[in-house]
Protein backbone atom coordinates (compact mmCIF):
# COMPACT_ATOMS: atom_id res chain seq x y z
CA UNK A 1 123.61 37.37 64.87
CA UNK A 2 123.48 41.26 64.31
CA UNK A 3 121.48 41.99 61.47
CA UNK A 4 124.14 44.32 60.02
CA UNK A 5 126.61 41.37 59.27
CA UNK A 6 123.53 40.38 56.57
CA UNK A 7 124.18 44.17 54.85
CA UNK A 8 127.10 45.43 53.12
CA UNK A 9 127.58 48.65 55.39
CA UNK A 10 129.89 50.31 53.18
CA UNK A 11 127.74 50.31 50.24
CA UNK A 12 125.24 51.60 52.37
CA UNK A 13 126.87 54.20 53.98
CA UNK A 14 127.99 55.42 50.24
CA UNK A 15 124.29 55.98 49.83
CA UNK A 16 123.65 58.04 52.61
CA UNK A 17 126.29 60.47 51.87
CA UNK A 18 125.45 60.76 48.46
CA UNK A 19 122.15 62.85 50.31
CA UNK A 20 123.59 65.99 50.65
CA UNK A 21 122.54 69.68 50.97
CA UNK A 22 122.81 69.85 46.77
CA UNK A 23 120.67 66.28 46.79
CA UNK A 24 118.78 65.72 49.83
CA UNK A 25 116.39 63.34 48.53
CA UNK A 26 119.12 61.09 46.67
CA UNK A 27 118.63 58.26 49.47
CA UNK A 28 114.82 58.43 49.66
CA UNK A 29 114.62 58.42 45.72
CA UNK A 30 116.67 55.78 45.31
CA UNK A 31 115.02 53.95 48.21
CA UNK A 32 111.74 54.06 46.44
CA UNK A 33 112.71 52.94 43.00
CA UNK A 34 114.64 50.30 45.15
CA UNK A 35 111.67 49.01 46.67
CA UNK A 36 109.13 49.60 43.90
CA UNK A 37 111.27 47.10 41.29
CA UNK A 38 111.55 44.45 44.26
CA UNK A 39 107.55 44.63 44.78
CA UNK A 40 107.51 44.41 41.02
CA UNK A 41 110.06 42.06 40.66
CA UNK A 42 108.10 39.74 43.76
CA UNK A 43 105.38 39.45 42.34
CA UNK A 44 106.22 38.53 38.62
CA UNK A 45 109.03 36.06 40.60
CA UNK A 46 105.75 33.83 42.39
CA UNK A 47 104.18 33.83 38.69
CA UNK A 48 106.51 32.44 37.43
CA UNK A 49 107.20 29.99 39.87
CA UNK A 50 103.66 29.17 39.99
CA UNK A 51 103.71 28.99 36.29
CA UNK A 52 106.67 26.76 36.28
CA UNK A 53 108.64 28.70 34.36
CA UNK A 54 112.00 28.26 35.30
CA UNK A 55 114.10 30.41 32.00
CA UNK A 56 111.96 33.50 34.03
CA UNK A 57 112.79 32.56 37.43
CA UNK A 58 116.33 32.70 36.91
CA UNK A 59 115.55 35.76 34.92
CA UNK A 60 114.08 37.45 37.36
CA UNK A 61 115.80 36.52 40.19
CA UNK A 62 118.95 37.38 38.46
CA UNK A 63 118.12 41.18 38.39
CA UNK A 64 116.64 41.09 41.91
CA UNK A 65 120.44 39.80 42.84
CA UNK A 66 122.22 42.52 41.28
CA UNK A 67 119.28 45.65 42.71
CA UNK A 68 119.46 43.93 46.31
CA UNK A 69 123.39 43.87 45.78
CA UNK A 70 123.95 47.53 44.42
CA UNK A 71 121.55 48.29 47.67
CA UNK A 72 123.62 46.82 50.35
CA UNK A 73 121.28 44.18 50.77
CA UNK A 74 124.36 41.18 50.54
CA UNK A 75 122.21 38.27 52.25
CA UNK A 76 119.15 39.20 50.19
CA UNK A 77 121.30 39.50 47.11
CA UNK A 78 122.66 35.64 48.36
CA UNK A 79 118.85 34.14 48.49
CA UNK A 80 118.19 35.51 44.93
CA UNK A 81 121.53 34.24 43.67
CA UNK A 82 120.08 30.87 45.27
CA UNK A 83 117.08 30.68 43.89
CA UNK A 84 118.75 31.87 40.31
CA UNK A 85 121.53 29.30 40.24
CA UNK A 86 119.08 26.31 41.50
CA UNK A 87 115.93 27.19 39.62
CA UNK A 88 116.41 24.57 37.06
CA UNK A 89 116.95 21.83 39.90
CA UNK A 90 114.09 22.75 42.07
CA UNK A 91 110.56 21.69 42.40
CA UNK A 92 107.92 23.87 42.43
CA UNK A 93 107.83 23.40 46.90
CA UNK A 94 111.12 23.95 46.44
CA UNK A 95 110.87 27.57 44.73
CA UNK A 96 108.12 28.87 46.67
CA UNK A 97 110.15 27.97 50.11
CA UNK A 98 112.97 30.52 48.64
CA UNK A 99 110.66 32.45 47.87
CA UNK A 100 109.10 32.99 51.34
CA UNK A 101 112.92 33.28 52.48
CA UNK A 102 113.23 36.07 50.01
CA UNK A 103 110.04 37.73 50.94
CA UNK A 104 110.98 37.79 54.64
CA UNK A 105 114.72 38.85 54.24
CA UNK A 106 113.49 42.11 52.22
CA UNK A 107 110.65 42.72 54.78
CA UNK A 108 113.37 42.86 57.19
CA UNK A 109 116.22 44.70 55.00
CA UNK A 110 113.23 46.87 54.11
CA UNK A 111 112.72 47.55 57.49
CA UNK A 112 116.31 48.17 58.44
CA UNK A 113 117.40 50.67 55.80
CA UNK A 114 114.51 52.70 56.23
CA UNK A 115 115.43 53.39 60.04
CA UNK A 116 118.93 53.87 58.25
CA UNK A 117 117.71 56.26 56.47
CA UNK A 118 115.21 57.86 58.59
């Protein structure tokens, strides 16, 4: 499977011309607020799982959906909507597998759009 059919391209694409010669830092910004609320976002997600707090999971995996969506990142944006609409049904194993899933897929989205954008 190409990884591009796990990214919305369009959305992507929007984002790169938004960087023009008025804005040529629009990408990179966004980029970096992009990644700096998933890192954020990561890290309260395996508290709370480790916590067992499942009202927070979904919580917090419900805004990673939408920022990983509004990114391009569509099959990132699926493993949070996952995790969100399961969280209540899950064991604790359970949560921190799709949580390893989600860690991995953003490594590699992470690692995609900034060759993108490079």
């Amino acid at each position: 499977m190409n990884y591009e059919d796990r990214v919305d391209l369009e959305i992507i694409e929007d984002l790169l011309e938004m960087s023009d010669e008025d804005n040529p830092e629009f990408f990179a910004d966004h980029l970096v607020r992009f990644s700096k609320f998933m890192d954020e976002n990561k890290q309260n997600l395996i508290d709370a799982i480790q916590g067992c707090e499942r009202g927070k999971v979904e919580t917090i995996a419900h805004s990673m959906t939408g920022s990983s969506a509004n990114f391009g990142a569509k099959y990132l944006a699926e493993l949070c909507r996952s995790l969100e609409q399961n969280a209540k049904s899950m064991d604790s194993g359970e949560m921190k597998l799709k949580y390893g899933d989600i860690c991995v897929e953003y490594d590699q989205f992470s690692a995609y759009i900034r060759r993108k954008g490079a």
